[in-house]
C-alpha atoms as a PDB file:
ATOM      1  CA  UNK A   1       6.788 -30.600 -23.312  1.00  0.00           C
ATOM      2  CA  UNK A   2      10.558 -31.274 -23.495  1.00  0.00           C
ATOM      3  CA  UNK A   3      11.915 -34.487 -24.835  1.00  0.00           C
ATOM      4  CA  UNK A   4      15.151 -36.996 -24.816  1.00  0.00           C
ATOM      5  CA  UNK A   5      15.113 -38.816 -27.527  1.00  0.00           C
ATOM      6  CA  UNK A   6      17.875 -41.255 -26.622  1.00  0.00           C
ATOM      7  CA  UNK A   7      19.815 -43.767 -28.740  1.00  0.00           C
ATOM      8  CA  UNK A   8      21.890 -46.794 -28.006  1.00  0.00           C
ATOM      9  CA  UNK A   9      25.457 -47.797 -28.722  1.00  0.00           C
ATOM     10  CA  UNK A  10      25.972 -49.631 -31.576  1.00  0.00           C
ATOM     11  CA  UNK A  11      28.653 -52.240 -32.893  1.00  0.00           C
ATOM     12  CA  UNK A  12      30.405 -49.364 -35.617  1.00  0.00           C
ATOM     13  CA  UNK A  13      30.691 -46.717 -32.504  1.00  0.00           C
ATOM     14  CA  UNK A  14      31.731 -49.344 -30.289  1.00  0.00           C
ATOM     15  CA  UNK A  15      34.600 -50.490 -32.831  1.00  0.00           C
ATOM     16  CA  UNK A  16      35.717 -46.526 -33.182  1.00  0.00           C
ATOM     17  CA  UNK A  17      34.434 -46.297 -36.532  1.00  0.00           C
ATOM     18  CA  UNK A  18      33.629 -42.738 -37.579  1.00  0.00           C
ATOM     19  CA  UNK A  19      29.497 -42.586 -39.186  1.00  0.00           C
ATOM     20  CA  UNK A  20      29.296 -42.564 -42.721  1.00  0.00           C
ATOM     21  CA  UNK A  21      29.391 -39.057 -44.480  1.00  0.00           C
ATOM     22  CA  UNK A  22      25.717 -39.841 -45.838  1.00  0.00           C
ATOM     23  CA  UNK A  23      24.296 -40.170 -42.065  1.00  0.00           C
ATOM     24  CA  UNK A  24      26.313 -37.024 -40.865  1.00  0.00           C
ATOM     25  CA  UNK A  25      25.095 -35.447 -43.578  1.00  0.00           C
ATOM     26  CA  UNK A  26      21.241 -36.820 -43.049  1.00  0.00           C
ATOM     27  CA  UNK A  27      21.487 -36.445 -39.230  1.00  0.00           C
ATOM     28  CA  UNK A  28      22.751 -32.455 -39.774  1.00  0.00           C
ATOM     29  CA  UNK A  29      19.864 -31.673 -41.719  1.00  0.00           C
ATOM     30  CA  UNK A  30      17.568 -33.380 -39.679  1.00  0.00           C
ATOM     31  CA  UNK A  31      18.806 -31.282 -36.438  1.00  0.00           C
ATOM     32  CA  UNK A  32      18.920 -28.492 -38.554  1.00  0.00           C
ATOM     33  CA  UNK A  33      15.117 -28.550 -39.974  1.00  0.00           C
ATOM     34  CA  UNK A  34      14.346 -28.779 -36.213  1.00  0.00           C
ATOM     35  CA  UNK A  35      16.879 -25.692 -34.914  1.00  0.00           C
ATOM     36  CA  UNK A  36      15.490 -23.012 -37.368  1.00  0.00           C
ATOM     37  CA  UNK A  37      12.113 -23.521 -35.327  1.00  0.00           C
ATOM     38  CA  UNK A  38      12.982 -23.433 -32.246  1.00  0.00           C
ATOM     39  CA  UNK A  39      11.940 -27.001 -31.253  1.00  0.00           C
ATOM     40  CA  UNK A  40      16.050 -28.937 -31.301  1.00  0.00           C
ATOM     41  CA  UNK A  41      17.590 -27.526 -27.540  1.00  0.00           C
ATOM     42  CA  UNK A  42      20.495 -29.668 -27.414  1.00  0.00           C
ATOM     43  CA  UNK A  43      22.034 -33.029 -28.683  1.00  0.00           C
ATOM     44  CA  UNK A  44      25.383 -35.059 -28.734  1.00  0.00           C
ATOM     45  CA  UNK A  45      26.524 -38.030 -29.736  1.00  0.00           C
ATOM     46  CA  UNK A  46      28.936 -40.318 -27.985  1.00  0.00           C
ATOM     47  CA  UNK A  47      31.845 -42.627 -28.580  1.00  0.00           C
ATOM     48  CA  UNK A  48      32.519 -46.379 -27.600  1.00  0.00           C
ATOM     49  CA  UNK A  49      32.719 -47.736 -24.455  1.00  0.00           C
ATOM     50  CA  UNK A  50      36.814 -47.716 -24.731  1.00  0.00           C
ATOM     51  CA  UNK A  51      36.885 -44.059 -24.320  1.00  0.00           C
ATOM     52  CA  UNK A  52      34.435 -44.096 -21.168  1.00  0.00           C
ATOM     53  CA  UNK A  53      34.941 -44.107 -17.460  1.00  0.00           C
ATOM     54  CA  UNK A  54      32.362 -45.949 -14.984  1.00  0.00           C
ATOM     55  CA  UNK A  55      32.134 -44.813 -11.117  1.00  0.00           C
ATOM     56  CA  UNK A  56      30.469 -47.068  -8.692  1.00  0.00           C
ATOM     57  CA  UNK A  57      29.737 -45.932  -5.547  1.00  0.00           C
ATOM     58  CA  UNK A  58      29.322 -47.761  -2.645  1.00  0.00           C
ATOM     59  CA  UNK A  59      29.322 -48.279   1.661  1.00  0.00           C
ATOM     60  CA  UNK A  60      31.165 -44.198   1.012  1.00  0.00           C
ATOM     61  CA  UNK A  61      34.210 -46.314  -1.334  1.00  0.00           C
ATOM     62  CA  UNK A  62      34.378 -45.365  -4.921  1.00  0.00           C
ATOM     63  CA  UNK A  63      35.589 -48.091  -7.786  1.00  0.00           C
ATOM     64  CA  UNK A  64      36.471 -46.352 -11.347  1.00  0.00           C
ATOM     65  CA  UNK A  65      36.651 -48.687 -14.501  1.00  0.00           C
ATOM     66  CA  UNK A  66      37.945 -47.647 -17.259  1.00  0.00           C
ATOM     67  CA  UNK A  67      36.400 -49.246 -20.989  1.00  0.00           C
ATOM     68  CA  UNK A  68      35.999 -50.670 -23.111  1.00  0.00           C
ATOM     69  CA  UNK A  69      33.200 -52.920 -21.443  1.00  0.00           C
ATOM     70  CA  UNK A  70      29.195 -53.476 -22.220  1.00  0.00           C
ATOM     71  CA  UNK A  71      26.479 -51.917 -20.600  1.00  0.00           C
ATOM     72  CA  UNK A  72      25.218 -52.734 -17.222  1.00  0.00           C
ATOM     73  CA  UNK A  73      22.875 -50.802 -15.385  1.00  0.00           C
ATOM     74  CA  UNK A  74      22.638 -48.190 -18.158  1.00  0.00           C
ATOM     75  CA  UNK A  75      19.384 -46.265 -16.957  1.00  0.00           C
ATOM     76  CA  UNK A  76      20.028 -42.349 -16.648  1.00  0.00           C
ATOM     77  CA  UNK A  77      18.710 -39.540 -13.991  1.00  0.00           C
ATOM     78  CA  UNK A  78      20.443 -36.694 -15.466  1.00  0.00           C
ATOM     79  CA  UNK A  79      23.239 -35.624 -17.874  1.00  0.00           C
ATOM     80  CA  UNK A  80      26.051 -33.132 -17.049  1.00  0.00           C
ATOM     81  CA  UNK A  81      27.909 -31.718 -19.508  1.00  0.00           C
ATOM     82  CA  UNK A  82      31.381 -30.896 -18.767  1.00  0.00           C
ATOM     83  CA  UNK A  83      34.447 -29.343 -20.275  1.00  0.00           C
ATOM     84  CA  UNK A  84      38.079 -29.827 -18.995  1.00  0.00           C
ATOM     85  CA  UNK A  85      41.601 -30.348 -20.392  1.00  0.00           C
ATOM     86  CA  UNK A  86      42.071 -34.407 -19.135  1.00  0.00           C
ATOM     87  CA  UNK A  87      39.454 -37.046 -18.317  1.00  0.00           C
ATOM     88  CA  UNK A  88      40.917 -37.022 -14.379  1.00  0.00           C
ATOM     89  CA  UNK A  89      39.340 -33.934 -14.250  1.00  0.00           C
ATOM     90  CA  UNK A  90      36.197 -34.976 -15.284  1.00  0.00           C
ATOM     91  CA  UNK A  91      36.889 -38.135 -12.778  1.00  0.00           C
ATOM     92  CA  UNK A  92      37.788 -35.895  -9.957  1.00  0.00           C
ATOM     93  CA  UNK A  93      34.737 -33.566 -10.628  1.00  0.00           C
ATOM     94  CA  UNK A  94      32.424 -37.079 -10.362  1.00  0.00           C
ATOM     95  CA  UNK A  95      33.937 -38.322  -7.591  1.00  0.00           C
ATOM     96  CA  UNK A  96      32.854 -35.533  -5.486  1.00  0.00           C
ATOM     97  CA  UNK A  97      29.225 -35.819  -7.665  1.00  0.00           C
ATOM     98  CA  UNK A  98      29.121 -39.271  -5.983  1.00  0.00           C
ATOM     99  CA  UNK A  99      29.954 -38.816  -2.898  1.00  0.00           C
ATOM    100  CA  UNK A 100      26.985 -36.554  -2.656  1.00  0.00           C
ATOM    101  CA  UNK A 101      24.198 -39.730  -3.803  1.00  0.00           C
ATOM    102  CA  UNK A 102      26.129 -42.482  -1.161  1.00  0.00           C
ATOM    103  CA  UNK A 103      25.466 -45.792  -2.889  1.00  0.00           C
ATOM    104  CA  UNK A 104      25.008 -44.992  -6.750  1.00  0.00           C
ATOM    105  CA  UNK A 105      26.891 -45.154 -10.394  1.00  0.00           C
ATOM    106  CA  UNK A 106      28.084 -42.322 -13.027  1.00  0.00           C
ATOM    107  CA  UNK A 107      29.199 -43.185 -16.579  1.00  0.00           C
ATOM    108  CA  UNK A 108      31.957 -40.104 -18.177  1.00  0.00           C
ATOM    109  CA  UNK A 109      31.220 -40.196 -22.121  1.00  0.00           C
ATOM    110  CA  UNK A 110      33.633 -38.124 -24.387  1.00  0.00           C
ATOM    111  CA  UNK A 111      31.149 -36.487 -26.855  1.00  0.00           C
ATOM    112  CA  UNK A 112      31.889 -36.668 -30.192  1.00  0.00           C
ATOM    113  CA  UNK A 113      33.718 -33.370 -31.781  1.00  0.00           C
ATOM    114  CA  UNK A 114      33.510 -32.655 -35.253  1.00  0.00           C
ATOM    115  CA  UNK A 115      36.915 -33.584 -36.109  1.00  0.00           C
ATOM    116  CA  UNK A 116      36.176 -37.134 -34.514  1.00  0.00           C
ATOM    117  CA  UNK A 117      33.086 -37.538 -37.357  1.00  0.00           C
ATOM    118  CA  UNK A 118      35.066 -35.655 -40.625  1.00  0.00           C
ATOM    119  CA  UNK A 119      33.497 -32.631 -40.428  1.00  0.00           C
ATOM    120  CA  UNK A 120      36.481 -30.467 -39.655  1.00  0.00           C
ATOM    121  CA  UNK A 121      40.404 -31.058 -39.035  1.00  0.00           C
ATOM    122  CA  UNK A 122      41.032 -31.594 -35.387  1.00  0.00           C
ATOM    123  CA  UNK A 123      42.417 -28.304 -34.087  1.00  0.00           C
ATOM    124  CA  UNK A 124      45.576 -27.976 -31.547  1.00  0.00           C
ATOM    125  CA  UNK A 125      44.883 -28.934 -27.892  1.00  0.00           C
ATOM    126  CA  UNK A 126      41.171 -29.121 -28.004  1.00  0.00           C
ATOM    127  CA  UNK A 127      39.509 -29.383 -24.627  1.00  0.00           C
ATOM    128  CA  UNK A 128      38.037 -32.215 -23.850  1.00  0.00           C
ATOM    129  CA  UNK A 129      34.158 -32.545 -23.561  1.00  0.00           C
ATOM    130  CA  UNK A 130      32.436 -35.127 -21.607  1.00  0.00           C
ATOM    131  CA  UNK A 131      28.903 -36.039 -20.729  1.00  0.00           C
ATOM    132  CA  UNK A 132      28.528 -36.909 -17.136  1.00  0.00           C
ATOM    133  CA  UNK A 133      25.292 -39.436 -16.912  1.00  0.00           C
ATOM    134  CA  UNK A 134      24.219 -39.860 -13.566  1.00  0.00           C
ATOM    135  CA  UNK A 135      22.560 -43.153 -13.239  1.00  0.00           C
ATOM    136  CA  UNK A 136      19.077 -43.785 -12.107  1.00  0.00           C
ATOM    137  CA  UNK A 137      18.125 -45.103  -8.414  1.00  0.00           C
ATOM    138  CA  UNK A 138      15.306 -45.638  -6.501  1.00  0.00           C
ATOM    139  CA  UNK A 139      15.042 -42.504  -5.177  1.00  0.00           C
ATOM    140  CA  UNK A 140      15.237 -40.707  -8.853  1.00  0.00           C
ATOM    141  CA  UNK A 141      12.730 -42.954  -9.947  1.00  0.00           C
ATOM    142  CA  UNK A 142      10.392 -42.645  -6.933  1.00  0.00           C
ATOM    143  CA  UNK A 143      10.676 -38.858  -8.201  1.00  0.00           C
ATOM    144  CA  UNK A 144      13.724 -37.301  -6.547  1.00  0.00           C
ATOM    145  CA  UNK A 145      16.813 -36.693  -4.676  1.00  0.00           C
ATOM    146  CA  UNK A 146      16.364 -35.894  -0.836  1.00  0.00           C
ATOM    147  CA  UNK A 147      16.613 -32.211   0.019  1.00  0.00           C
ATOM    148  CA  UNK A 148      19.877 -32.428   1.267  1.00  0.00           C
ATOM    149  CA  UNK A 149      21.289 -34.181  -1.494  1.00  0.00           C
ATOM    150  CA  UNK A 150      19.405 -31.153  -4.143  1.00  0.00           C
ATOM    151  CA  UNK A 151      21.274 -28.447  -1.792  1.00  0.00           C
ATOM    152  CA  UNK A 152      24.470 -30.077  -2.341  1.00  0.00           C
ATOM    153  CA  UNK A 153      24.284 -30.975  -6.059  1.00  0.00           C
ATOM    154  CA  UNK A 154      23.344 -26.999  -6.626  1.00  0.00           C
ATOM    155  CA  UNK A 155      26.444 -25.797  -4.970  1.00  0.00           C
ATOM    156  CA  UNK A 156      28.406 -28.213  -6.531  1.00  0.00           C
ATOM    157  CA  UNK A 157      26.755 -27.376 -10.218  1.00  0.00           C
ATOM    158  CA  UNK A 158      27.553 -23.485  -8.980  1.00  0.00           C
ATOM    159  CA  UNK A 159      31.205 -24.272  -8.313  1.00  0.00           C
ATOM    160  CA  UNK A 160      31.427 -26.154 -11.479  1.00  0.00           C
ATOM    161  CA  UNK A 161      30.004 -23.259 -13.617  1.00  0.00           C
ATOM    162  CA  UNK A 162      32.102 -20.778 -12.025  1.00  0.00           C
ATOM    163  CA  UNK A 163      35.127 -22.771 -12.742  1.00  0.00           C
ATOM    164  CA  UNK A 164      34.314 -23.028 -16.325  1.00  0.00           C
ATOM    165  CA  UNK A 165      33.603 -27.335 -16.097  1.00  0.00           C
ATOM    166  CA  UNK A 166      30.055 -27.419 -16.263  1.00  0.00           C
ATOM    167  CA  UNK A 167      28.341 -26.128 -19.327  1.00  0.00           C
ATOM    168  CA  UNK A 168      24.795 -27.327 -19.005  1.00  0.00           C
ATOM    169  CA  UNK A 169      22.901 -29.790 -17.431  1.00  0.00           C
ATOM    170  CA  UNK A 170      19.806 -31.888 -18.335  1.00  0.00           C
ATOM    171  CA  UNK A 171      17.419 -33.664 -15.261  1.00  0.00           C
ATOM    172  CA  UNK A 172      14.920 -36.375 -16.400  1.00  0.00           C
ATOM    173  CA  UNK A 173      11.838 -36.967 -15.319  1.00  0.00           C
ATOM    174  CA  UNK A 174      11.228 -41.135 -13.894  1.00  0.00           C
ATOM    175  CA  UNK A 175      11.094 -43.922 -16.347  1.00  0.00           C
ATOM    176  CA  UNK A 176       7.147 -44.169 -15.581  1.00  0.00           C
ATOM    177  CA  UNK A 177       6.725 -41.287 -17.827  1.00  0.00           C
ATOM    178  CA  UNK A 178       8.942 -42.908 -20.401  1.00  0.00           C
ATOM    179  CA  UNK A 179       8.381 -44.671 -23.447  1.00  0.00           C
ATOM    180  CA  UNK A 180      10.933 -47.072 -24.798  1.00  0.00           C
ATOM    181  CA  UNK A 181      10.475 -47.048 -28.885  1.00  0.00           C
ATOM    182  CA  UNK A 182      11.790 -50.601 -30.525  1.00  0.00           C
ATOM    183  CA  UNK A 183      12.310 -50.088 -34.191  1.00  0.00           C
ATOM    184  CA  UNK A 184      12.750 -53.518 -36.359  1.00  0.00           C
ATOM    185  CA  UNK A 185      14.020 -52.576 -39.940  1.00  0.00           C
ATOM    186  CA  UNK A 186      11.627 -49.148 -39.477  1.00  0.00           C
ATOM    187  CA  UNK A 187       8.739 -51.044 -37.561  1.00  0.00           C
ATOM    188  CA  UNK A 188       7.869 -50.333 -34.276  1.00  0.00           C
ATOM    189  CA  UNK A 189       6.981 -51.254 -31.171  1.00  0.00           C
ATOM    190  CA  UNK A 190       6.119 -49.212 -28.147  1.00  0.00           C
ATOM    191  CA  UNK A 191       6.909 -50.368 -24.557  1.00  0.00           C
ATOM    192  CA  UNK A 192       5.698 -47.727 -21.605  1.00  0.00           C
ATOM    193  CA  UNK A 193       7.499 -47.323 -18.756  1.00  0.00           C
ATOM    194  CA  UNK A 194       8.361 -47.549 -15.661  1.00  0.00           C
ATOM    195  CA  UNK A 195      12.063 -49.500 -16.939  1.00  0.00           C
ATOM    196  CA  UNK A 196      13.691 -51.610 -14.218  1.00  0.00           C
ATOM    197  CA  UNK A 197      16.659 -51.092 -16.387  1.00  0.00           C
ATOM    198  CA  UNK A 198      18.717 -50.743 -19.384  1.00  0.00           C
ATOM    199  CA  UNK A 199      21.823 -52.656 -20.445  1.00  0.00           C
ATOM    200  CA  UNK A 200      22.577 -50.566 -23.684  1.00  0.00           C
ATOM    201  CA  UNK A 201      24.827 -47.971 -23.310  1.00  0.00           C
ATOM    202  CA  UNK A 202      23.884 -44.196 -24.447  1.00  0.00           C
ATOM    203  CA  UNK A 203      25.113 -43.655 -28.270  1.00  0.00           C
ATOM    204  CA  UNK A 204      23.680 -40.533 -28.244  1.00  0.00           C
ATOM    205  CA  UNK A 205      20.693 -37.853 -27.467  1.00  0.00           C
ATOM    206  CA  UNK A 206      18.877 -35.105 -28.693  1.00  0.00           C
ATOM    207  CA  UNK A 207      16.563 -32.888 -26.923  1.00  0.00           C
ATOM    208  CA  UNK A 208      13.545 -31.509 -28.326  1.00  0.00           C
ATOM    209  CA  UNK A 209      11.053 -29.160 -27.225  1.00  0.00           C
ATOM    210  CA  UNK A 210       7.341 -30.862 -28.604  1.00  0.00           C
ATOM    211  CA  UNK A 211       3.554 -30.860 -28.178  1.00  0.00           C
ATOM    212  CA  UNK A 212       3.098 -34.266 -27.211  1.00  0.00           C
ATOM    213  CA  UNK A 213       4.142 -37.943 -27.150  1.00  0.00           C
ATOM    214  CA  UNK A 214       2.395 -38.375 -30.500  1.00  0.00           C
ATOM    215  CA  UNK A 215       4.490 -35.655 -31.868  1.00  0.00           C
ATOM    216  CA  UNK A 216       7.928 -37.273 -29.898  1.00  0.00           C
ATOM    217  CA  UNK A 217       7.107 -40.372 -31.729  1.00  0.00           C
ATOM    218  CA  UNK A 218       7.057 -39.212 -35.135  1.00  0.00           C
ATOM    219  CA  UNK A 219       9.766 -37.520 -35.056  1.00  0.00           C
ATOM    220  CA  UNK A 220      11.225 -40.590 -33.619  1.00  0.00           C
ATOM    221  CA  UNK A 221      10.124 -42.444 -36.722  1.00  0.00           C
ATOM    222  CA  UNK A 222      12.448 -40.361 -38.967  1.00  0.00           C
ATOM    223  CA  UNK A 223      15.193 -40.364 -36.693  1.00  0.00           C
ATOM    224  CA  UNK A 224      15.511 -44.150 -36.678  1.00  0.00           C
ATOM    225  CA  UNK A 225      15.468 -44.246 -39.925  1.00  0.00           C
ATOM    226  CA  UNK A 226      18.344 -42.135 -40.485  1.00  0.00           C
ATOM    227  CA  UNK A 227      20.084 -44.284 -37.964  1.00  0.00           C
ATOM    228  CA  UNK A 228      19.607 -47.285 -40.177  1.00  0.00           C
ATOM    229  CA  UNK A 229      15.864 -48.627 -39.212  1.00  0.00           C
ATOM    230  CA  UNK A 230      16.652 -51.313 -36.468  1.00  0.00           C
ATOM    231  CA  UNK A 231      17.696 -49.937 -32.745  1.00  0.00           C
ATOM    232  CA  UNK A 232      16.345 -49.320 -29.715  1.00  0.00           C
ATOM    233  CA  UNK A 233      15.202 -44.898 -28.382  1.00  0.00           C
ATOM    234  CA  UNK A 234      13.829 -43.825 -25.002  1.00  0.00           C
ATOM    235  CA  UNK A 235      12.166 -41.406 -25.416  1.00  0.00           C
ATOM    236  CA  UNK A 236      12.351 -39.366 -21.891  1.00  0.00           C
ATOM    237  CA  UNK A 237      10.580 -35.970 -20.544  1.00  0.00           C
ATOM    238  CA  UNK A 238      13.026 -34.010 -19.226  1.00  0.00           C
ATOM    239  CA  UNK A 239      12.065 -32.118 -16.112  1.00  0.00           C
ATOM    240  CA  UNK A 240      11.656 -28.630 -16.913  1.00  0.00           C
ATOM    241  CA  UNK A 241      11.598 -25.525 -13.677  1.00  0.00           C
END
């Protein structure tokens, strides 16, 4: 099976303060242990709220808000990751993404490079990478998008790959397969799904390729622990095709 293991925001990202070297450090090694077999796919952490852009869609109008501001209906379908010089691009790239769901919400995170976490001097005119998070609905929790709206979201994913935005994409499975892991200086407590919502905004993700939920959650275990023992993972199954 294919995991999410998803973290939430926390007061030191949300103030733009870099990790400490020791969690880099920890976290690398960790991602590392699980790349050499195989099992880490993908991963990325983001930055604070101020460097975000939130798209609300509704009755065919669109309403951008630019951060810093808390969570809201924080709940994700699917993650796009794109690459472009500005954030307008990114915004004009999810404004046509919305227009394709009607009535929903996307949230544009700039990932975290290494130059923004001391692991290498920032280099001249990077491009900018941002993780599109589509926001869930009823219809992605009920299992899906219609078939029209699946048609149009793969020719606008093919357009966006053959301009050079989109570099991957991850689709999640409803929160009713989900398991929301509460961690209390390293103790835990497991809530299933289905989530009516969540009002923490993504820190970061990794995905994981894994035998089971038993297997999700201890690796889960160590994970929180590098990230200091008390927050808040979903742990999500990614839809795999």
């Amino acid at each position: 099976m294919r995991f999410m293991l998803m973290h939430k925001n926390d007061a030191n990202t949300e103030a733009g303060k870099p990790p400490p070297m020791e969690l880099v450090q920890e976290m690398g090694a960790f991602i590392g242990e699980f790349a050499q077999t195989g099992k880490f796919i993908d991963g990325a952490g983001l930055a604070g709220s101020s460097t975000r852009v939130r798209l609300t869609f509704r009755d065919g109008q669109c309403t951008t808000k630019r951060g810093p501001y808390r969570g809201e209906r924080e709940l994700p379908a699917a993650f796009w990751l794109l690459e472009v010089a500005q954030i307008e691009q990114a915004i004009g790239w999810a404004e046509r993404y919305g227009k394709i769901l009607g009535d929903g919400e996307i949230e544009l995170g700039k990932v975290n490079e290494p130059w923004d976490i001391g692991l290498a001097p920032r280099p001249e005119n990077p491009p900018l990478h941002v993780l599109l998070v589509d926001k869930s609905d009823t219809a992605t929790e009920a299992g899906g998008r219609s078939s029209q709206q699946k048609a149009a979201l793969s020719r606008l994913k093919t357009e966006m790959t053959k301009a050079g935005v989109l570099l991957r994409t991850t689709e999640l499975e409803p929160s009713a397969k989900a398991k929301r892991l509460v961690f209390t200086r390293n103790d835990l407590s497991v809530i299933d799904g289905p989530f009516v919502e969540s009002k923490e905004l993504v820190g970061g993700f990794s995905v994981m390729e894994l035998d089971s939920f038993d297997e999700a959650i201890a690796l889960c275990r160590r994970y929180a622990k590098i990230l200091g023992g008390t927050l808040e993972i979903d742990l999500r199954v990614v839809t795999t095709t």
